[in-house]
PDB file of N, CA and C in Angstrom:
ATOM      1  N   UNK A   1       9.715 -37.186 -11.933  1.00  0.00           N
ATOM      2  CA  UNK A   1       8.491 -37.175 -12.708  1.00  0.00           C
ATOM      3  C   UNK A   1       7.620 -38.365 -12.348  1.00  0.00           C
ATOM      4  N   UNK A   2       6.464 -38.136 -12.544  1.00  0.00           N
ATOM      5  CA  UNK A   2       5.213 -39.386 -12.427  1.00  0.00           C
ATOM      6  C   UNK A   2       4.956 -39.794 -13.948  1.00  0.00           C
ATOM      7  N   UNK A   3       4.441 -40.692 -13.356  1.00  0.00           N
ATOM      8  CA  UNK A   3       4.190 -41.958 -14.129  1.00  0.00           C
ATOM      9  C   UNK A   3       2.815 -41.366 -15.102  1.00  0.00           C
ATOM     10  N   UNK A   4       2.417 -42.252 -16.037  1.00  0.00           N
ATOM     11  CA  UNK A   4       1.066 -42.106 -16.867  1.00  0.00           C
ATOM     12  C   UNK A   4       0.296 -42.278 -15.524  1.00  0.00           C
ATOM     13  N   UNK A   5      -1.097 -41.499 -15.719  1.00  0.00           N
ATOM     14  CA  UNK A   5      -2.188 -41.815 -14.558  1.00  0.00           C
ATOM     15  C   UNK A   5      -1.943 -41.874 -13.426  1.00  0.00           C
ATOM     16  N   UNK A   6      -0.764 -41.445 -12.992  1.00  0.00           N
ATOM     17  CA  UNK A   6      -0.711 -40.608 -11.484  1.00  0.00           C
ATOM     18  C   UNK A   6      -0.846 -39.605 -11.125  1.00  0.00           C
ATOM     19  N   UNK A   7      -1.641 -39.172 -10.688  1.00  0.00           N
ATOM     20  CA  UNK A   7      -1.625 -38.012 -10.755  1.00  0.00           C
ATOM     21  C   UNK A   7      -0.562 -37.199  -9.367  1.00  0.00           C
ATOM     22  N   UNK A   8      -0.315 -36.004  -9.759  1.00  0.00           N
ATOM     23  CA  UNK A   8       0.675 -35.232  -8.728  1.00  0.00           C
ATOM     24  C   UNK A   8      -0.034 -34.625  -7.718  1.00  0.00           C
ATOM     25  N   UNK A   9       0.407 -34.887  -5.922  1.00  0.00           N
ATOM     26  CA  UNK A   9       0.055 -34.451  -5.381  1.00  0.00           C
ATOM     27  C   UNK A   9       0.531 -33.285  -4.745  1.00  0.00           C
ATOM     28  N   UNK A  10      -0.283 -32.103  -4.060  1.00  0.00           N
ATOM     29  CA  UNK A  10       0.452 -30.864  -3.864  1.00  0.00           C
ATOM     30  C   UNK A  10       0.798 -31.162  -2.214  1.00  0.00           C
ATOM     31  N   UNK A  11       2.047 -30.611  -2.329  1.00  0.00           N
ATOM     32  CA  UNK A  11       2.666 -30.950  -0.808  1.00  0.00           C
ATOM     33  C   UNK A  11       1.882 -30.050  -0.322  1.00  0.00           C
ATOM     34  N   UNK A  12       2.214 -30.038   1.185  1.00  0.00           N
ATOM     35  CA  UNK A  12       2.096 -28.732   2.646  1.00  0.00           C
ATOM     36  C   UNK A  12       2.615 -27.714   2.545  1.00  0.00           C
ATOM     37  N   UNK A  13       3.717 -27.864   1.650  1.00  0.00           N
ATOM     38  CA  UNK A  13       4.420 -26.464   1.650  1.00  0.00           C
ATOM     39  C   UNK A  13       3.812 -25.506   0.954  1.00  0.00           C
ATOM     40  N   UNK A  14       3.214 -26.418  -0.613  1.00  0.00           N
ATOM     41  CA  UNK A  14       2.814 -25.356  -1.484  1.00  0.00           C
ATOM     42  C   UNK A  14       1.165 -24.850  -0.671  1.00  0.00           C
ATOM     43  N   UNK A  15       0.619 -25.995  -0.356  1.00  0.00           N
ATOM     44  CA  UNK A  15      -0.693 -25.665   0.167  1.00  0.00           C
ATOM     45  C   UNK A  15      -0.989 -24.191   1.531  1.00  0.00           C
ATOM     46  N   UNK A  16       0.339 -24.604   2.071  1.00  0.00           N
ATOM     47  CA  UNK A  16       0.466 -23.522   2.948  1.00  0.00           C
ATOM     48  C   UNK A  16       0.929 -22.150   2.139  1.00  0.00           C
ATOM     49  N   UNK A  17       1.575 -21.959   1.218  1.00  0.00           N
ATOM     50  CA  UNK A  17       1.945 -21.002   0.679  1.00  0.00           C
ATOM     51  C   UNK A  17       0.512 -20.441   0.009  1.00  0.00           C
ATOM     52  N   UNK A  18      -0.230 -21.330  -0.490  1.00  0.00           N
ATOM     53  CA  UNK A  18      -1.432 -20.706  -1.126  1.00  0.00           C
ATOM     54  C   UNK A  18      -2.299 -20.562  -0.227  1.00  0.00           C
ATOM     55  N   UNK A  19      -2.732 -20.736   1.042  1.00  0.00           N
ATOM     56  CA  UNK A  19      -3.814 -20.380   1.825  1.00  0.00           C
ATOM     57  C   UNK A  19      -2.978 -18.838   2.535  1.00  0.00           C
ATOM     58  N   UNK A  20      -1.513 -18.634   2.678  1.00  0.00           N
ATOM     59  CA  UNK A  20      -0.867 -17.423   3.232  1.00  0.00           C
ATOM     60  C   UNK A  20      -1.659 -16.524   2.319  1.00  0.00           C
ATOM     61  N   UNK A  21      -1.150 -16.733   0.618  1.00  0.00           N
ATOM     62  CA  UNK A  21      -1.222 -15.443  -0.422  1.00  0.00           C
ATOM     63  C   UNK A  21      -2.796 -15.207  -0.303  1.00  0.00           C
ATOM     64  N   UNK A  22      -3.806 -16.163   0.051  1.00  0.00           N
ATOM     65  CA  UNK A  22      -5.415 -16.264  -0.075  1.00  0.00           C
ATOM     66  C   UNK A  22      -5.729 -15.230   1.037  1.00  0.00           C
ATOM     67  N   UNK A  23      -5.288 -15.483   2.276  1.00  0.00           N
ATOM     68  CA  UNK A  23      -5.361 -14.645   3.461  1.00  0.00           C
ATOM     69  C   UNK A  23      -4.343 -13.925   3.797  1.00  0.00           C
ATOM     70  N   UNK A  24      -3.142 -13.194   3.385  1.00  0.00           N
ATOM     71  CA  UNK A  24      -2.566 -12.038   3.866  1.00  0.00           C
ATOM     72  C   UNK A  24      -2.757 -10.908   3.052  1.00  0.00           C
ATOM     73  N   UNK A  25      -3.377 -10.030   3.906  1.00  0.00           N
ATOM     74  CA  UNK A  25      -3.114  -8.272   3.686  1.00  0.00           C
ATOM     75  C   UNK A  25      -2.172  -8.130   2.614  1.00  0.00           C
ATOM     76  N   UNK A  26      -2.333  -7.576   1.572  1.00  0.00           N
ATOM     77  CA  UNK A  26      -1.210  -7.026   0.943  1.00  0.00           C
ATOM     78  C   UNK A  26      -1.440  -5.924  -0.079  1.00  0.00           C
ATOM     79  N   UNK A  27      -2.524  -5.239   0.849  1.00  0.00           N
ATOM     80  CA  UNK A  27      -2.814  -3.631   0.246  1.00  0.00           C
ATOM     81  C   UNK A  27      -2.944  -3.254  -1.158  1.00  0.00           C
ATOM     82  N   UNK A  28      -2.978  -4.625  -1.560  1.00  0.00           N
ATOM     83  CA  UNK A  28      -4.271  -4.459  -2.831  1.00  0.00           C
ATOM     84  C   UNK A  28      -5.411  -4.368  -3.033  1.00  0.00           C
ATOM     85  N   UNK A  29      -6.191  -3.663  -4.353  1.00  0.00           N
ATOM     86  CA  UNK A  29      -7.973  -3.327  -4.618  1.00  0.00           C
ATOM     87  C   UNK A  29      -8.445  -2.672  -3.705  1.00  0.00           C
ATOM     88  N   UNK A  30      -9.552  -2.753  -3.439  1.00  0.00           N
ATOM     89  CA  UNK A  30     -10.270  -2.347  -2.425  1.00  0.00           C
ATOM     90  C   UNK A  30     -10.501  -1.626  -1.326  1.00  0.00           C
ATOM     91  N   UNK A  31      -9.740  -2.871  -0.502  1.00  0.00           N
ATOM     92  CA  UNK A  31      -9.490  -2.899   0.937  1.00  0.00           C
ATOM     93  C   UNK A  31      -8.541  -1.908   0.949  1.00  0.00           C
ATOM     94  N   UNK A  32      -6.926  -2.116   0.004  1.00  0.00           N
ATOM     95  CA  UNK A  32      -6.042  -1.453   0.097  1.00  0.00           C
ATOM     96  C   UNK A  32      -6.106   0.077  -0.202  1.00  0.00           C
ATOM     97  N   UNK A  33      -7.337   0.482  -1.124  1.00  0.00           N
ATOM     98  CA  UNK A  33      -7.324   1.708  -1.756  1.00  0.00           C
ATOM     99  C   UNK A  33      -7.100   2.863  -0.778  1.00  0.00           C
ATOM    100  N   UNK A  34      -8.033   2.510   0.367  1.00  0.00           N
ATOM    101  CA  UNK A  34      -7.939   4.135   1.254  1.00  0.00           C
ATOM    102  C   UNK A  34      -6.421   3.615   2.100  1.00  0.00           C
ATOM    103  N   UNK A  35      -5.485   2.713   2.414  1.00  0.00           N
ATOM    104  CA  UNK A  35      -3.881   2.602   2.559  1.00  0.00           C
ATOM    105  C   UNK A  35      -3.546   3.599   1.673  1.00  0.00           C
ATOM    106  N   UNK A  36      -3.576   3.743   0.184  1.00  0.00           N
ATOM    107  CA  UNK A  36      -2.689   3.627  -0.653  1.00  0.00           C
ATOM    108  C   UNK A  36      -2.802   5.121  -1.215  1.00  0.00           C
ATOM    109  N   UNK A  37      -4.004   5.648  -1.146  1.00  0.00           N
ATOM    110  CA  UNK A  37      -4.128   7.060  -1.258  1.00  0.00           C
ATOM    111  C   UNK A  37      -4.416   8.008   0.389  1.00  0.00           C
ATOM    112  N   UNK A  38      -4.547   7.122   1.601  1.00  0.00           N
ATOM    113  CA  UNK A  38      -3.984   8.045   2.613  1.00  0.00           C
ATOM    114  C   UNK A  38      -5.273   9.034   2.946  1.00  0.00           C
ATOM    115  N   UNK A  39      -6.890   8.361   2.758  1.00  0.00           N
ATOM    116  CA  UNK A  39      -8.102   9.196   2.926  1.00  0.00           C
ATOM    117  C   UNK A  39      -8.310   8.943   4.383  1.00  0.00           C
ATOM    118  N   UNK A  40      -8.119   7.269   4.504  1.00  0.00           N
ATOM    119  CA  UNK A  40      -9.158   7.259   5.485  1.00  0.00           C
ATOM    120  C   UNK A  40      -8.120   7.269   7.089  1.00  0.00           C
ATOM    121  N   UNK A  41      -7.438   6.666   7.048  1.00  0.00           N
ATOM    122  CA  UNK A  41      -6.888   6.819   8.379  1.00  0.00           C
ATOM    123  C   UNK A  41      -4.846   7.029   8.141  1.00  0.00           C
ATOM    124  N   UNK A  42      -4.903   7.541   6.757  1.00  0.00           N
ATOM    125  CA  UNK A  42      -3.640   7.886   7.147  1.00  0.00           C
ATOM    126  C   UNK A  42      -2.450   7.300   6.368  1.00  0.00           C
ATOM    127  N   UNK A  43      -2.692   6.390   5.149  1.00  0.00           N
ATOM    128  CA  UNK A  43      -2.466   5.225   5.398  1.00  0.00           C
ATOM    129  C   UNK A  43      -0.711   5.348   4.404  1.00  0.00           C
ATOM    130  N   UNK A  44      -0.642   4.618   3.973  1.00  0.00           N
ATOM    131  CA  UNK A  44       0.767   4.795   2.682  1.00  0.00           C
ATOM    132  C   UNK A  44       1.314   6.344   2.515  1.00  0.00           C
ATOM    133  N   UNK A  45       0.325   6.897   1.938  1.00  0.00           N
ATOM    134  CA  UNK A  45       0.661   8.217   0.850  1.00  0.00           C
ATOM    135  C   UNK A  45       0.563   9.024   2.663  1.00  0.00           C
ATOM    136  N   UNK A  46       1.520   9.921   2.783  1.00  0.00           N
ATOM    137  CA  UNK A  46       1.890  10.296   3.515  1.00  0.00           C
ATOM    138  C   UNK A  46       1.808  11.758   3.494  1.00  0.00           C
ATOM    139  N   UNK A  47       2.237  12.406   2.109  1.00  0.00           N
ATOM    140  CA  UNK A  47       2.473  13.587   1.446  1.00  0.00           C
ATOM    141  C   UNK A  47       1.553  14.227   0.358  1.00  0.00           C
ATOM    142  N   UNK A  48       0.862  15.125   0.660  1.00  0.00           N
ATOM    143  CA  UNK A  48       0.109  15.472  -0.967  1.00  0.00           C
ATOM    144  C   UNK A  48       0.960  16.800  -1.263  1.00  0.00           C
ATOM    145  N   UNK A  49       0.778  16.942  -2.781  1.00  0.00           N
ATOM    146  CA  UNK A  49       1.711  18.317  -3.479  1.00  0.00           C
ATOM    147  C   UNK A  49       0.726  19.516  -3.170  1.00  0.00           C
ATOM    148  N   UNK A  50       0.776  20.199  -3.283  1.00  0.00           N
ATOM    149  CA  UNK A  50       0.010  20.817  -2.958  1.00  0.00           C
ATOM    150  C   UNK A  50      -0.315  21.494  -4.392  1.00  0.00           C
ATOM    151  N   UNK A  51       0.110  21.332  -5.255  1.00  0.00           N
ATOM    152  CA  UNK A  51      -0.347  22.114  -7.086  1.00  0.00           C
ATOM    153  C   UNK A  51      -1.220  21.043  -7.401  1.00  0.00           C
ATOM    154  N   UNK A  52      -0.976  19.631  -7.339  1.00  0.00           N
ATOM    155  CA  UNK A  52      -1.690  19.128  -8.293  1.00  0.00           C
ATOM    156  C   UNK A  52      -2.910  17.571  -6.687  1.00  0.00           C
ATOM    157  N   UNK A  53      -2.275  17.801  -5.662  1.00  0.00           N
ATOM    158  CA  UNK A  53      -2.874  16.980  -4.990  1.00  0.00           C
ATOM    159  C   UNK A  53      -2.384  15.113  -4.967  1.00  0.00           C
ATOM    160  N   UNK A  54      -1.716  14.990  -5.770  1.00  0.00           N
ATOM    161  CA  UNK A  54      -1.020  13.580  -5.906  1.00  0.00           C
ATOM    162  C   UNK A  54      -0.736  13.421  -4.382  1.00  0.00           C
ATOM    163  N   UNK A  55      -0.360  11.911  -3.936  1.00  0.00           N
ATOM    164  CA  UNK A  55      -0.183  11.667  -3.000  1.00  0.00           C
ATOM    165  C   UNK A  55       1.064  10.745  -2.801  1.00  0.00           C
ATOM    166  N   UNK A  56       2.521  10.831  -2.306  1.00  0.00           N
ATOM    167  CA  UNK A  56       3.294  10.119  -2.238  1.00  0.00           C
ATOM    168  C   UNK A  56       4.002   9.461  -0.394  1.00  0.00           C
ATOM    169  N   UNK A  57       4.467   8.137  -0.288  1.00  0.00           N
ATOM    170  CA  UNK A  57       4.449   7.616   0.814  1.00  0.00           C
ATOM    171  C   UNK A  57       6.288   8.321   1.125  1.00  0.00           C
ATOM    172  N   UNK A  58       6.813   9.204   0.643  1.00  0.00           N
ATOM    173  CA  UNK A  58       7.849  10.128   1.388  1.00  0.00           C
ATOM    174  C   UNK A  58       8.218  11.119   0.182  1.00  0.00           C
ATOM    175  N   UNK A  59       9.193  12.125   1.370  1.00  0.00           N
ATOM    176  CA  UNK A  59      10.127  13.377   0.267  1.00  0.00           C
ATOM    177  C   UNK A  59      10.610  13.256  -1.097  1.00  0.00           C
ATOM    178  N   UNK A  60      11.327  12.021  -1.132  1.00  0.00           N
ATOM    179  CA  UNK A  60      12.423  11.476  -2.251  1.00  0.00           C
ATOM    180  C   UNK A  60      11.054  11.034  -3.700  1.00  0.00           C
ATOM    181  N   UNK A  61       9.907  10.682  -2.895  1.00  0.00           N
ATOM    182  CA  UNK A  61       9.234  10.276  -4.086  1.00  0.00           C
ATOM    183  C   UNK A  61       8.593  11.709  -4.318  1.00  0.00           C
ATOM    184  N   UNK A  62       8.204  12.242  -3.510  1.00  0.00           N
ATOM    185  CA  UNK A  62       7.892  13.522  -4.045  1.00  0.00           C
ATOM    186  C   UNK A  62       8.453  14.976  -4.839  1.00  0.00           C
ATOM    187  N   UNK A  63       9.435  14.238  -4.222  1.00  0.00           N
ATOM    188  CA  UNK A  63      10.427  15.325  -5.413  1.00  0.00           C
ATOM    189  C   UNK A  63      10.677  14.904  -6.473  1.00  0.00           C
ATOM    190  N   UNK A  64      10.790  13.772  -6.617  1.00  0.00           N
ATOM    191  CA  UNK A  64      10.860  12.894  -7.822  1.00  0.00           C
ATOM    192  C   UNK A  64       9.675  13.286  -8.741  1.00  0.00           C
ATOM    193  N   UNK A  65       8.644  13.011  -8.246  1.00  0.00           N
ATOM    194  CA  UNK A  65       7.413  13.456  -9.096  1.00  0.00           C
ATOM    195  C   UNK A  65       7.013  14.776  -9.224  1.00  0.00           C
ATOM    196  N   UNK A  66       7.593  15.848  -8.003  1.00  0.00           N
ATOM    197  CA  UNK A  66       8.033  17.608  -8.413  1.00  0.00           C
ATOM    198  C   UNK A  66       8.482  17.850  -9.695  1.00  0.00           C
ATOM    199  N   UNK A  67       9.843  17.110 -10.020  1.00  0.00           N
ATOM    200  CA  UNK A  67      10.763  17.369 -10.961  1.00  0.00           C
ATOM    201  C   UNK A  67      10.177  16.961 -12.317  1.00  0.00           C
ATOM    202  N   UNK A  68       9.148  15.658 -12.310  1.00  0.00           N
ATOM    203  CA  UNK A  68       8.725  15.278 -13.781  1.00  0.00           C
ATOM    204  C   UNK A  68       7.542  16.343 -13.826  1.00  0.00           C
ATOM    205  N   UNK A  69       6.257  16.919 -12.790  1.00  0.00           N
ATOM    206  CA  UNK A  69       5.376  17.271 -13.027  1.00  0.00           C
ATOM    207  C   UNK A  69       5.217  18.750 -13.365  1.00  0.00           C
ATOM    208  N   UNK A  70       5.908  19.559 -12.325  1.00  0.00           N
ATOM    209  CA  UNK A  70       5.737  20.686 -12.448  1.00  0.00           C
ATOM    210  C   UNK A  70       7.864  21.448 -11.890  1.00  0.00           C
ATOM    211  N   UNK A  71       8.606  21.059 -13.547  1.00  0.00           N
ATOM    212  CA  UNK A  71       9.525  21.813 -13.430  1.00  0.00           C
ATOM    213  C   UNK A  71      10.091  23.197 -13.064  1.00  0.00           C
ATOM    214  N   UNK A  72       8.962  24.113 -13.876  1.00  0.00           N
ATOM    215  CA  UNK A  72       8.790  25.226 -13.091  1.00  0.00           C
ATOM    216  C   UNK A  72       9.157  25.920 -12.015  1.00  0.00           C
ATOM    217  N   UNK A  73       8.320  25.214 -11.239  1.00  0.00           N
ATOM    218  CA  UNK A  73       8.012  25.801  -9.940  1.00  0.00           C
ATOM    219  C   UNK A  73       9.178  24.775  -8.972  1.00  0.00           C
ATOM    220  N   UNK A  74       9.970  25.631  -8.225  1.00  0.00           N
ATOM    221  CA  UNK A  74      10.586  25.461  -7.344  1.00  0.00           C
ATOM    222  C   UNK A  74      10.278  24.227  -6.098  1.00  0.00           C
ATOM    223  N   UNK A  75      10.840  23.419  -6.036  1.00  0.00           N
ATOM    224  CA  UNK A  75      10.643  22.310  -5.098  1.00  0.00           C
ATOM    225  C   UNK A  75      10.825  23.050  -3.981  1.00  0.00           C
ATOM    226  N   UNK A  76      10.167  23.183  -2.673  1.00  0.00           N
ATOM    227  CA  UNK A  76       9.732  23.541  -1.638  1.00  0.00           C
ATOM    228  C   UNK A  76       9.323  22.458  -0.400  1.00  0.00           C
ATOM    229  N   UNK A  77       9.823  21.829   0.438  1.00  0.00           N
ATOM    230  CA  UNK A  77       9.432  20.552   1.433  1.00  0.00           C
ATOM    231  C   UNK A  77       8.554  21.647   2.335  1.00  0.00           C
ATOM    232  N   UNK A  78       8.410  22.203   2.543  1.00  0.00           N
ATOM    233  CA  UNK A  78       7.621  23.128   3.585  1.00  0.00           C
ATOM    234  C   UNK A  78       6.259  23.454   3.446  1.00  0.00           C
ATOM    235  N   UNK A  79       6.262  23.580   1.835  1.00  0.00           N
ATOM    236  CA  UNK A  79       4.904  23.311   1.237  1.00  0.00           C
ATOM    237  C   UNK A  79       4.155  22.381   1.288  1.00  0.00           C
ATOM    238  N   UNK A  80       4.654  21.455   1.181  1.00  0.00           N
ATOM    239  CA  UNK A  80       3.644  19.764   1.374  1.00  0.00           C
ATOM    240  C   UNK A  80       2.554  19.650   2.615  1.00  0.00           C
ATOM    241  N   UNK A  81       1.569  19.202   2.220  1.00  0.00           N
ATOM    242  CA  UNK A  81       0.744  18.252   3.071  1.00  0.00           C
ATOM    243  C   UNK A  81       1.095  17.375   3.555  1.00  0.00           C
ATOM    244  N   UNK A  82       1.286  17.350   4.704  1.00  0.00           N
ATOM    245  CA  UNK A  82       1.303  16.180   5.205  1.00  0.00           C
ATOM    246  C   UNK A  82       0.523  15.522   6.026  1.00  0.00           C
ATOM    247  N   UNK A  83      -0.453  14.234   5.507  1.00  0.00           N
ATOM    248  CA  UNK A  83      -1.833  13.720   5.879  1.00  0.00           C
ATOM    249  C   UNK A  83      -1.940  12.833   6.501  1.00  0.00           C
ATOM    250  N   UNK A  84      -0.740  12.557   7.577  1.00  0.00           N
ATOM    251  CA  UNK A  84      -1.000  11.841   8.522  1.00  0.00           C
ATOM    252  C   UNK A  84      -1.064  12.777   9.885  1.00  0.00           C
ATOM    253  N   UNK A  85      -0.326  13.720   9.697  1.00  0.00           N
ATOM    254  CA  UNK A  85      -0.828  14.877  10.783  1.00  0.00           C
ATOM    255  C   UNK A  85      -1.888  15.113  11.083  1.00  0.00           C
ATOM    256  N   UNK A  86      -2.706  15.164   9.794  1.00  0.00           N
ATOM    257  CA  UNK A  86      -4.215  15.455   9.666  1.00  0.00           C
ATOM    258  C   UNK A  86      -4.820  14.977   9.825  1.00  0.00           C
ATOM    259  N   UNK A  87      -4.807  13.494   9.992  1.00  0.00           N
ATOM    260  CA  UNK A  87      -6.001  12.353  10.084  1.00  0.00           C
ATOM    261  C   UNK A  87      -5.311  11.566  10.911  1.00  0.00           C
ATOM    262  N   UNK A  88      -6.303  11.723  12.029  1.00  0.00           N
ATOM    263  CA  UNK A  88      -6.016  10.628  13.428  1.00  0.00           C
ATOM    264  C   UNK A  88      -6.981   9.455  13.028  1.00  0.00           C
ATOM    265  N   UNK A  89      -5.961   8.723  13.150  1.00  0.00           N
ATOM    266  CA  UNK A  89      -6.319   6.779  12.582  1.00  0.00           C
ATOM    267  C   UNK A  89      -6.938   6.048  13.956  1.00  0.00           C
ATOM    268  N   UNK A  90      -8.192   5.463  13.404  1.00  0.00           N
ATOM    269  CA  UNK A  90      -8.954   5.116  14.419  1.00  0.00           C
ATOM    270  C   UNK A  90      -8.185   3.576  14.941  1.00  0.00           C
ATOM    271  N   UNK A  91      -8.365   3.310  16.139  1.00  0.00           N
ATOM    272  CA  UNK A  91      -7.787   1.770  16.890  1.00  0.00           C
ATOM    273  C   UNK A  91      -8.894   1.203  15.803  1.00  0.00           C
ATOM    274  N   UNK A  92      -9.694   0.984  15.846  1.00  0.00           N
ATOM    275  CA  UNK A  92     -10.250  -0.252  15.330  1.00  0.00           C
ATOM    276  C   UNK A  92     -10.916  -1.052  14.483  1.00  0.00           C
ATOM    277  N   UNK A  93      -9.931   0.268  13.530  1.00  0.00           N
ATOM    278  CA  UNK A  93      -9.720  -0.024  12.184  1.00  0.00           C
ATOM    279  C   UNK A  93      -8.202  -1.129  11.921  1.00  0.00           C
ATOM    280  N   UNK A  94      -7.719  -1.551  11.216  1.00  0.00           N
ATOM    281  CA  UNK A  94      -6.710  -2.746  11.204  1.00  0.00           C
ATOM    282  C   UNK A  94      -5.404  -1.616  10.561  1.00  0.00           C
ATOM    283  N   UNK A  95      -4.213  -1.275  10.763  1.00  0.00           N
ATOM    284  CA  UNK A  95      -3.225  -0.861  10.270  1.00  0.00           C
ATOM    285  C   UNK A  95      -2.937  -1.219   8.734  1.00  0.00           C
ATOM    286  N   UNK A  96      -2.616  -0.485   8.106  1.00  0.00           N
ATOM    287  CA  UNK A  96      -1.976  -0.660   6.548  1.00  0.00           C
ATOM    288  C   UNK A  96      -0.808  -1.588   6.720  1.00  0.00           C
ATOM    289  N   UNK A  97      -1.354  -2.134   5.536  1.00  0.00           N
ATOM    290  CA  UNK A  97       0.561  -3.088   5.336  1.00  0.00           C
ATOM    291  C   UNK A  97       0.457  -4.093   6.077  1.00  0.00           C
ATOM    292  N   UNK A  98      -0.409  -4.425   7.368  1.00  0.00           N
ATOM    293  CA  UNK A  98      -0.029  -5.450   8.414  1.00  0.00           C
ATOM    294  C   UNK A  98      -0.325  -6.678   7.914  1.00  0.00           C
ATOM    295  N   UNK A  99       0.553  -7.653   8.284  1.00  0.00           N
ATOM    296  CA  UNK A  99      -0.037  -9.186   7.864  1.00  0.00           C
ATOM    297  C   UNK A  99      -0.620  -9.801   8.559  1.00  0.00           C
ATOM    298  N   UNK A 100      -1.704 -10.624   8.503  1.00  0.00           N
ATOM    299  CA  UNK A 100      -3.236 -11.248   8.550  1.00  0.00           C
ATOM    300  C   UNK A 100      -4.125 -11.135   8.050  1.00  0.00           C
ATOM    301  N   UNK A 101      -5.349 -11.643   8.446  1.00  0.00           N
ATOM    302  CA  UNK A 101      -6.270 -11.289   7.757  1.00  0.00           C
ATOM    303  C   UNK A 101      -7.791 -11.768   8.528  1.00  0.00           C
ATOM    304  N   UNK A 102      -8.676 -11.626   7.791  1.00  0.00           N
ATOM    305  CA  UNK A 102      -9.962 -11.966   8.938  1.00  0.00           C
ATOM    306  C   UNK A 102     -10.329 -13.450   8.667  1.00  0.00           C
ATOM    307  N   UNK A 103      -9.994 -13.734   7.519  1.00  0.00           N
ATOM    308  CA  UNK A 103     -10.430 -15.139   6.556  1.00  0.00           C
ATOM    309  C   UNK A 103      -9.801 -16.449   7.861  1.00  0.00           C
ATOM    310  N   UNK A 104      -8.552 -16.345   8.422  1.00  0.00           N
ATOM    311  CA  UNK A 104      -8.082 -17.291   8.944  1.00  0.00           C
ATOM    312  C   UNK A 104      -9.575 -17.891  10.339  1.00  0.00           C
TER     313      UNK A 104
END
């Protein structure tokens, strides 16, 4: 611990840890949205249902969300969308998920 009226200084480590979280990708808001619903080039969501259009990043989650949404109807893998087939991802656009950023 410090003293009265010293104040604490922040090491390199933490400083480096906070300029990483400031500048790495991490497919949140925005930027992340067309990753995360799979519009623009493909990105996370991999799979849409085809009853209700939801979008999940594999099988296991999609059946998962088959089974809560629409019990009914028979789980079917043959049925699915799959929207990376469908959408050819442009070069020079930046990949989902990747770490960096433009800020550095």
């Amino acid at each position: 611990m410090t003293g009265k009226a010293k104040p604490k200084k922040h090491t390199a480590k933490e400083i480096a840890a906070k300029v990483d979280a400031a500048t790495t990708n991490r497919g949140g808001g925005k930027a992340g949205l067309a990753d995360r619903t799979g519009q623009d080039k493909g990105g996370h969501a991999k799979l849409e249902c085809p009853h209700c259009k939801i979008t999940a990043p594999d099988i296991k989650s999609m059946q998962i969300h088959h089974d809560a949404r629409h019990p009914k109807i028979p789980f079917d893998d043959s049925r699915l969308n799959n929207l990376h087939s469908t959408v050819v991802p442009e070069s020079s656009k930046p990949k989902p998920g990747i770490r960096g950023s433009l800020k550095k």
